[in-house]
C-alpha atoms as a PDB file:
ATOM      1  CA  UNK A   1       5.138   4.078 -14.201  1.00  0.00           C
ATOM      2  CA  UNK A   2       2.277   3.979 -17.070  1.00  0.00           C
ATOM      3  CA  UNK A   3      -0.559   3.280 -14.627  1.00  0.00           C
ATOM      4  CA  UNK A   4      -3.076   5.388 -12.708  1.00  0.00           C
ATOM      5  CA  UNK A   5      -6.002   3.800 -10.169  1.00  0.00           C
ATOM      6  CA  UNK A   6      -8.964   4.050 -10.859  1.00  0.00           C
ATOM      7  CA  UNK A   7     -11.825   5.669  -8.254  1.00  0.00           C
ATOM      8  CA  UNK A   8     -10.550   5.196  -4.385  1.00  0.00           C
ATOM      9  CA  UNK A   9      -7.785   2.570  -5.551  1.00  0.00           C
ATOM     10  CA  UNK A  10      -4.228   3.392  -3.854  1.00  0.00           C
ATOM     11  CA  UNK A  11      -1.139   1.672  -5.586  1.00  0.00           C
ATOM     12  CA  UNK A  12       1.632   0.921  -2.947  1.00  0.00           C
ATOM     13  CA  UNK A  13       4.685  -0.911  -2.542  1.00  0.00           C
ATOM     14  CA  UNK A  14       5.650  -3.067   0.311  1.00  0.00           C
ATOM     15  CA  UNK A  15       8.665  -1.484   2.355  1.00  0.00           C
ATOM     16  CA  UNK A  16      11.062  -4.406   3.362  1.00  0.00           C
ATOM     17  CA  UNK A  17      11.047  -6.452   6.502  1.00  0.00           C
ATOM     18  CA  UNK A  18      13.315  -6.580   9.148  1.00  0.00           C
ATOM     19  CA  UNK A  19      16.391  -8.866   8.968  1.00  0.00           C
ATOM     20  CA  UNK A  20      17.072  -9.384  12.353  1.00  0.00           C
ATOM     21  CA  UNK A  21      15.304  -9.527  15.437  1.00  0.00           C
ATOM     22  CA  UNK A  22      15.739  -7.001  18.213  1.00  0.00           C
ATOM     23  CA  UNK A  23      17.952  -9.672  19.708  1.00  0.00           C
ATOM     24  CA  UNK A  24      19.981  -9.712  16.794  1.00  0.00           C
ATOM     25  CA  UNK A  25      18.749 -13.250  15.461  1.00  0.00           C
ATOM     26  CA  UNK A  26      18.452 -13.741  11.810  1.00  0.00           C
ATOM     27  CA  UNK A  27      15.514 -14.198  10.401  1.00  0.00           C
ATOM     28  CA  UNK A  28      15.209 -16.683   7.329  1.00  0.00           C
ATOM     29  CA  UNK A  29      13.242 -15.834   4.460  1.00  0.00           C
ATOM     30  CA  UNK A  30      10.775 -18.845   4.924  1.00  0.00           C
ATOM     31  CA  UNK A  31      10.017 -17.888   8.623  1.00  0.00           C
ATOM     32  CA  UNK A  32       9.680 -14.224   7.258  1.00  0.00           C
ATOM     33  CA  UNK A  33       6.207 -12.152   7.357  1.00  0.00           C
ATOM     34  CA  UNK A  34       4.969  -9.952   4.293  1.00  0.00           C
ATOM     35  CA  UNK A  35       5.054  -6.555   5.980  1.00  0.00           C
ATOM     36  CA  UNK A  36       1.923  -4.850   6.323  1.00  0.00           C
ATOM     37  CA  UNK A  37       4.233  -1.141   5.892  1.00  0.00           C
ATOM     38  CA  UNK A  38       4.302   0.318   2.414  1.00  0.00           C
ATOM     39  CA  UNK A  39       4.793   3.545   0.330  1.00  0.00           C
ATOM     40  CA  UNK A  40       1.681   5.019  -1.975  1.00  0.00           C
ATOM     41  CA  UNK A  41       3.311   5.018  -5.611  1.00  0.00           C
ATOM     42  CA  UNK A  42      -0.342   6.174  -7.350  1.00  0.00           C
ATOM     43  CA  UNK A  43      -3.882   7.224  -6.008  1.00  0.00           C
ATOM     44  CA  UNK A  44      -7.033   7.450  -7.920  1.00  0.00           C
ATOM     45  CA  UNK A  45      -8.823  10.500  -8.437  1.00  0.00           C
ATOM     46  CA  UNK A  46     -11.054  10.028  -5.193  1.00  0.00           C
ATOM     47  CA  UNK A  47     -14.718   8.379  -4.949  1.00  0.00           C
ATOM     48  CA  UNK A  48     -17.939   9.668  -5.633  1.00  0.00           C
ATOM     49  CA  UNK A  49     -20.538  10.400  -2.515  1.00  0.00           C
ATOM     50  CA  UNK A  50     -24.299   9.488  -3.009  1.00  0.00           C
ATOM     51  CA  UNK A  51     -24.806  13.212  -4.912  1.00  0.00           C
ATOM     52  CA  UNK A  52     -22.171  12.373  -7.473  1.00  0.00           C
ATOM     53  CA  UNK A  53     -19.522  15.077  -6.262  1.00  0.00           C
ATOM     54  CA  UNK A  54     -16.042  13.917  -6.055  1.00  0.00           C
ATOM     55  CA  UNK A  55     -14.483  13.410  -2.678  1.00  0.00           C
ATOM     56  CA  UNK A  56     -10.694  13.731  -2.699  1.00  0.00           C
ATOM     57  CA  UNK A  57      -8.416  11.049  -1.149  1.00  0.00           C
ATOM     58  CA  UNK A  58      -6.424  11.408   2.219  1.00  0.00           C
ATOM     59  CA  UNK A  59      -3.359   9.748   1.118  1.00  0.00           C
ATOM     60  CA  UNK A  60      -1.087  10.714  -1.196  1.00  0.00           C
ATOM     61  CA  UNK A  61       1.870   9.382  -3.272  1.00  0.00           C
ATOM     62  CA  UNK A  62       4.968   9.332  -0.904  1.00  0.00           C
ATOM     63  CA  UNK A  63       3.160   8.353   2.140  1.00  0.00           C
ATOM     64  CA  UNK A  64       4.227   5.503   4.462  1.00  0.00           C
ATOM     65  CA  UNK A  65       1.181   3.512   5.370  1.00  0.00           C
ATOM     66  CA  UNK A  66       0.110   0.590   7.216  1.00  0.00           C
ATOM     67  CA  UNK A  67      -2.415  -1.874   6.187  1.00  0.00           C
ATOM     68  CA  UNK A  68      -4.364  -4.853   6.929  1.00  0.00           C
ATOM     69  CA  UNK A  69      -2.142  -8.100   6.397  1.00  0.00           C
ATOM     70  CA  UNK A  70      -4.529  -9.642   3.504  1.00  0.00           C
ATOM     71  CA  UNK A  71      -5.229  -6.045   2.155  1.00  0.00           C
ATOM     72  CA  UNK A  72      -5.135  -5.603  -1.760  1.00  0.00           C
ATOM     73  CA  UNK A  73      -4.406  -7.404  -5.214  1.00  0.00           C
ATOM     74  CA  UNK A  74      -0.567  -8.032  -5.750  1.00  0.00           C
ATOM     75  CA  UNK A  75       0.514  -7.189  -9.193  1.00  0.00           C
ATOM     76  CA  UNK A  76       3.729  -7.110 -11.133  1.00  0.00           C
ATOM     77  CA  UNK A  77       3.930  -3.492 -13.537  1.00  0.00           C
ATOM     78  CA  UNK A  78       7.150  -2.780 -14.972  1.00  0.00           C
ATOM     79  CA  UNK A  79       9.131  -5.541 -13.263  1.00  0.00           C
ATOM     80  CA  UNK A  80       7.635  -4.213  -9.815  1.00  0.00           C
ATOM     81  CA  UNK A  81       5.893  -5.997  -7.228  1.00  0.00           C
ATOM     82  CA  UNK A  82       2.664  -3.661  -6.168  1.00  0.00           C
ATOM     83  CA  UNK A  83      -0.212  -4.103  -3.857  1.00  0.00           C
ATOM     84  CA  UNK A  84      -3.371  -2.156  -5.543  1.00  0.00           C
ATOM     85  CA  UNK A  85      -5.882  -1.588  -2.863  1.00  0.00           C
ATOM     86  CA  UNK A  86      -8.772   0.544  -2.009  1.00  0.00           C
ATOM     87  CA  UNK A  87      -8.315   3.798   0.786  1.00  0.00           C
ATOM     88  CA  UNK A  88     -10.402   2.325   3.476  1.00  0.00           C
ATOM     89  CA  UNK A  89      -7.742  -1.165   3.351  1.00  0.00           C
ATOM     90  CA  UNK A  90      -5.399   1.500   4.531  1.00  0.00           C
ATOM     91  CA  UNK A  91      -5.264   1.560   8.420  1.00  0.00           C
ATOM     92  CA  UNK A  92      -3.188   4.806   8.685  1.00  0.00           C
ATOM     93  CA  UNK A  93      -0.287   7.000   8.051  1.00  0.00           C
ATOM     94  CA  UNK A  94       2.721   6.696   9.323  1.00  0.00           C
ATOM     95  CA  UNK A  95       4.481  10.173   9.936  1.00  0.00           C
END
């Protein structure tokens, strides 16, 4: 992929939802949520504090995170859907 974030800006992609219920009902795609579970494709170099020094990110690219349901700016690069979003839209990582 020929893009990097800018600042504090995380690029992830949305992990699929579930199929099926735990019951084993199918669930159509108009009665489907957006998942709020993604991977971290790209982060930005980190944001600057009030003294100008650079203060590194705590995610990473490869990391499964969750985040807020109307978190981030969908955007289509290379064919892709992505979500880019800033670090403190993400609520945590998943291990």
């Amino acid at each position: 992929m020929a893009f990097r974030p800018l600042h504090d800006r995380v690029v992830v992609k949305r992990l699929e939802g579930e199929e099926k219920t735990k019951g084993g009902i199918i669930i159509p795609d108009s009665a489907k949520e957006k998942p709020q579970e993604g991977k971290v494709v790209s982060v930005g170099p980190g944001a600057r504090d009030e003294s100008g020094k650079l203060v590194a990110l705590d995610v990473k690219a490869g990391d499964r995170v969750l985040f807020g349901k109307w978190s981030g700016t969908e955007v289509k690069i290379d064919g892709e859907d992505l979500l880019i979003m800033k670090e403190s839209d993400i609520l945590g990582i998943v291990d």
